[in-house]
C-alpha atoms as a PDB file:
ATOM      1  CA  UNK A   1       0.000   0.000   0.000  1.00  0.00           C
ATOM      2  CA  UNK A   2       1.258   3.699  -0.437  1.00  0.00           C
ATOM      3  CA  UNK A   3       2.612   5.242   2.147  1.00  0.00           C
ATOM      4  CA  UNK A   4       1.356   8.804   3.090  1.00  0.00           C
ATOM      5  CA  UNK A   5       4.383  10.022   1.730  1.00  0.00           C
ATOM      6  CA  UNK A   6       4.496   8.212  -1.375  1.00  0.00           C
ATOM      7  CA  UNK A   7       0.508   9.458  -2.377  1.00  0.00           C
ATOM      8  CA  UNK A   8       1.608  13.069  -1.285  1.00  0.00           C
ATOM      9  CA  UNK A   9       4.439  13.024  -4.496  1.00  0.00           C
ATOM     10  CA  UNK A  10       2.208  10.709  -6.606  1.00  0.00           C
ATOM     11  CA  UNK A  11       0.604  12.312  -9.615  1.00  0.00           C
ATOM     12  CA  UNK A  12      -2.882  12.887  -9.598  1.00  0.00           C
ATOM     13  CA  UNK A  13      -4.434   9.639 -11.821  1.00  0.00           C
ATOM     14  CA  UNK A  14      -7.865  10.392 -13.607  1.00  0.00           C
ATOM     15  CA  UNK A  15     -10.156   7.582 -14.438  1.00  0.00           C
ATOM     16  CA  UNK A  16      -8.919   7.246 -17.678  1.00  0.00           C
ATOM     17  CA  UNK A  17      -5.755   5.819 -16.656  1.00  0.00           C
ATOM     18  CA  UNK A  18      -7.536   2.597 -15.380  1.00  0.00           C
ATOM     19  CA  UNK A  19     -10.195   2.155 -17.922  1.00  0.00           C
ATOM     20  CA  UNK A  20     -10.845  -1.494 -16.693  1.00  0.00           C
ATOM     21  CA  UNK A  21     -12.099  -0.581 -13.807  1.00  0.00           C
ATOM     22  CA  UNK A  22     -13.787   2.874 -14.976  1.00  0.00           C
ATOM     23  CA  UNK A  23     -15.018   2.539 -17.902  1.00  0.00           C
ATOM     24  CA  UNK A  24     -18.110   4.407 -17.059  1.00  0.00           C
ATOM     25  CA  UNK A  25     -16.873   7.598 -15.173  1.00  0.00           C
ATOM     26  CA  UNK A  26     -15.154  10.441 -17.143  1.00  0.00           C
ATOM     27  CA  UNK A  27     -12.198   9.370 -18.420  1.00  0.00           C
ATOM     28  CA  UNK A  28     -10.380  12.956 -18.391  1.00  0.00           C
ATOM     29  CA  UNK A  29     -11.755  13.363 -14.253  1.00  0.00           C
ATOM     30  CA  UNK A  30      -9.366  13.444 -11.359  1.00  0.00           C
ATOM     31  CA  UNK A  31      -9.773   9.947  -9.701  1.00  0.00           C
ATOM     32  CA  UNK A  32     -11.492  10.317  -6.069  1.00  0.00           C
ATOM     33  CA  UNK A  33     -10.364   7.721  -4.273  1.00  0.00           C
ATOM     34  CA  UNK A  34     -12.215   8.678  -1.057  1.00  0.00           C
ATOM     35  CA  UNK A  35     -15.637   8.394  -2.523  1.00  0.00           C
ATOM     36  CA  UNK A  36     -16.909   5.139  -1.449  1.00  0.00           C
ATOM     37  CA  UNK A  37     -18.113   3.780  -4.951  1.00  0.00           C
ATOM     38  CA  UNK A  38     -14.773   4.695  -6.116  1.00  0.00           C
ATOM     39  CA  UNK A  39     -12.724   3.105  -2.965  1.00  0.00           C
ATOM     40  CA  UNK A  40     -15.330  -0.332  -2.696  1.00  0.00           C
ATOM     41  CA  UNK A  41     -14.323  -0.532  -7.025  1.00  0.00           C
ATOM     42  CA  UNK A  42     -10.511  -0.839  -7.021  1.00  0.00           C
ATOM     43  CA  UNK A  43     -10.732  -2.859  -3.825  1.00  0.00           C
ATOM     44  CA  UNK A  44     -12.699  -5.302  -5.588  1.00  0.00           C
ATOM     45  CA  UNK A  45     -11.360  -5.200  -9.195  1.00  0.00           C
ATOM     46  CA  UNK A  46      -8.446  -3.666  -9.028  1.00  0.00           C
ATOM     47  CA  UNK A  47      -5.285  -5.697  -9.183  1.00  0.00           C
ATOM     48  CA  UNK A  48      -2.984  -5.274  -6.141  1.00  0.00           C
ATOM     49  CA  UNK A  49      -0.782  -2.820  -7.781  1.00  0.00           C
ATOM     50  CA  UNK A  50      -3.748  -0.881  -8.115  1.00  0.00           C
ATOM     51  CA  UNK A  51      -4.333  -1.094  -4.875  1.00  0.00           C
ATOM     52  CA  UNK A  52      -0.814  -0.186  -3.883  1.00  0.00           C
ATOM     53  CA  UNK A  53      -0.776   2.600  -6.207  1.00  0.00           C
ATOM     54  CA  UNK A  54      -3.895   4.742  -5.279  1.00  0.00           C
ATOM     55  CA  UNK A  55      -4.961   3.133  -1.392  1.00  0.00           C
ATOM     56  CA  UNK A  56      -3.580   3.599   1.853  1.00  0.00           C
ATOM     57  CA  UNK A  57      -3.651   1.560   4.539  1.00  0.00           C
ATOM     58  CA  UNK A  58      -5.401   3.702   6.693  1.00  0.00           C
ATOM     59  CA  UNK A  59      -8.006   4.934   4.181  1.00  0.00           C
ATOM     60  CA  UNK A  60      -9.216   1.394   3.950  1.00  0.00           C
ATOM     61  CA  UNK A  61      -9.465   0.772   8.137  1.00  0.00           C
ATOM     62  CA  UNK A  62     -10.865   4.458   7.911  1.00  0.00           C
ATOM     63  CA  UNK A  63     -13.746   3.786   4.754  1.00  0.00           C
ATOM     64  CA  UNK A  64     -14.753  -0.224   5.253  1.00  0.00           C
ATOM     65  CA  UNK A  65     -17.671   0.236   6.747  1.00  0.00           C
ATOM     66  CA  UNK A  66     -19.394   2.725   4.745  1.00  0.00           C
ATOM     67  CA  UNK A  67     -18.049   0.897   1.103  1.00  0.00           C
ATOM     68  CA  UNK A  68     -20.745  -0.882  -0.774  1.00  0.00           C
ATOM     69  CA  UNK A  69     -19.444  -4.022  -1.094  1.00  0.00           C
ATOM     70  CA  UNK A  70     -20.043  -7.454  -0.584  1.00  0.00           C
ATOM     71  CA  UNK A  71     -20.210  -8.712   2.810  1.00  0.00           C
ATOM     72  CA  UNK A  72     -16.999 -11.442   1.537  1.00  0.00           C
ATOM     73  CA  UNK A  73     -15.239  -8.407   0.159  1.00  0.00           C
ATOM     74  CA  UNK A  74     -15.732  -6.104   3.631  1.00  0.00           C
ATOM     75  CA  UNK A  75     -14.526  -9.677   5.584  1.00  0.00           C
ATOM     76  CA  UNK A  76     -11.217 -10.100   3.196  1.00  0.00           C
ATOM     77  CA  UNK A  77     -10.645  -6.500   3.644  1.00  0.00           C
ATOM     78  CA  UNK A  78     -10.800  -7.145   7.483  1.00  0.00           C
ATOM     79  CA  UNK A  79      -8.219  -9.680   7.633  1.00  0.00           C
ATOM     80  CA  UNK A  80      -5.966  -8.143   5.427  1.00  0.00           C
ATOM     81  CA  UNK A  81      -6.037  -4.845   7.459  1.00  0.00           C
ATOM     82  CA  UNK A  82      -5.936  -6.442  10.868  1.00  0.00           C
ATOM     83  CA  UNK A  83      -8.316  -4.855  12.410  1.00  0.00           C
ATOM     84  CA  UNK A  84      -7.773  -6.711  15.994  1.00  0.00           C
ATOM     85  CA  UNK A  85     -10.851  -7.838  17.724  1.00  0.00           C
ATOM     86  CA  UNK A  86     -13.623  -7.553  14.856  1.00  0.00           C
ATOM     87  CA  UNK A  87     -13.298 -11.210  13.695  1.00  0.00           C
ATOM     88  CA  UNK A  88     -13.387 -14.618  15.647  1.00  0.00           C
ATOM     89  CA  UNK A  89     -13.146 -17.873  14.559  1.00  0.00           C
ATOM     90  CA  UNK A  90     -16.217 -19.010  12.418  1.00  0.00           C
ATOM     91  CA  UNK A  91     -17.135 -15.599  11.644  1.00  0.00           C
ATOM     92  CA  UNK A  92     -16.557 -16.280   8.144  1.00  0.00           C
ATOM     93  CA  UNK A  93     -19.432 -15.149   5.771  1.00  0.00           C
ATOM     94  CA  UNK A  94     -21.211 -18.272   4.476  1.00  0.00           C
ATOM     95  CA  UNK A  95     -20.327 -19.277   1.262  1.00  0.00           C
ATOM     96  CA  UNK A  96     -22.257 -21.441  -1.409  1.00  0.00           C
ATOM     97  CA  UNK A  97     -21.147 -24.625  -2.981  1.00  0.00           C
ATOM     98  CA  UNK A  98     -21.742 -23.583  -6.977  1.00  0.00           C
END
């Protein structure tokens, strides 16, 4: 993930630059990556250098809550963040056999 630092000297990205996972938003817009839609997208189609490029750590433990995503997403998202205390074994979302 990008450090504080590291998004402070990055340039500003517009949609455009990932059209896979924008393909409807304006192309030539600055990307928002604190609007929720925009956050729960790249955490759930972006590829992790995506993710390392445009999300901070703490902007994910900050937003998870509020992103509308699937529950299996928001639980992933949990473990990989460590947020101590919020999961306990067997608190895995259930999960259909196809």
């Amino acid at each position: 993930m990008a450090d504080d630092g590291e998004r402070a000297r990055a340039p500003a990205y517009q949609y455009g630059d990932f059209p896979y996972l924008f393909w409807d938003l304006a192309p030539h817009a600055t990307l928002d990556v604190e609007n929720d839609f925009v956050l729960g997208r790249i955490l759930t189609r972006g590829t992790m250098e995506d993710i390392r490029r445009l999300v901070t750590l703490e902007l994910i433990q900050q937003r998870l809550d509020a992103l509308p995503i699937p529950e299996h997403s928001r639980w992933f998202w949990r473990l990989v963040v460590g947020e101590p205390g919020t999961l306990v074994p067997g608190d895995a979302p259930a999960v259909r056999a196809g």
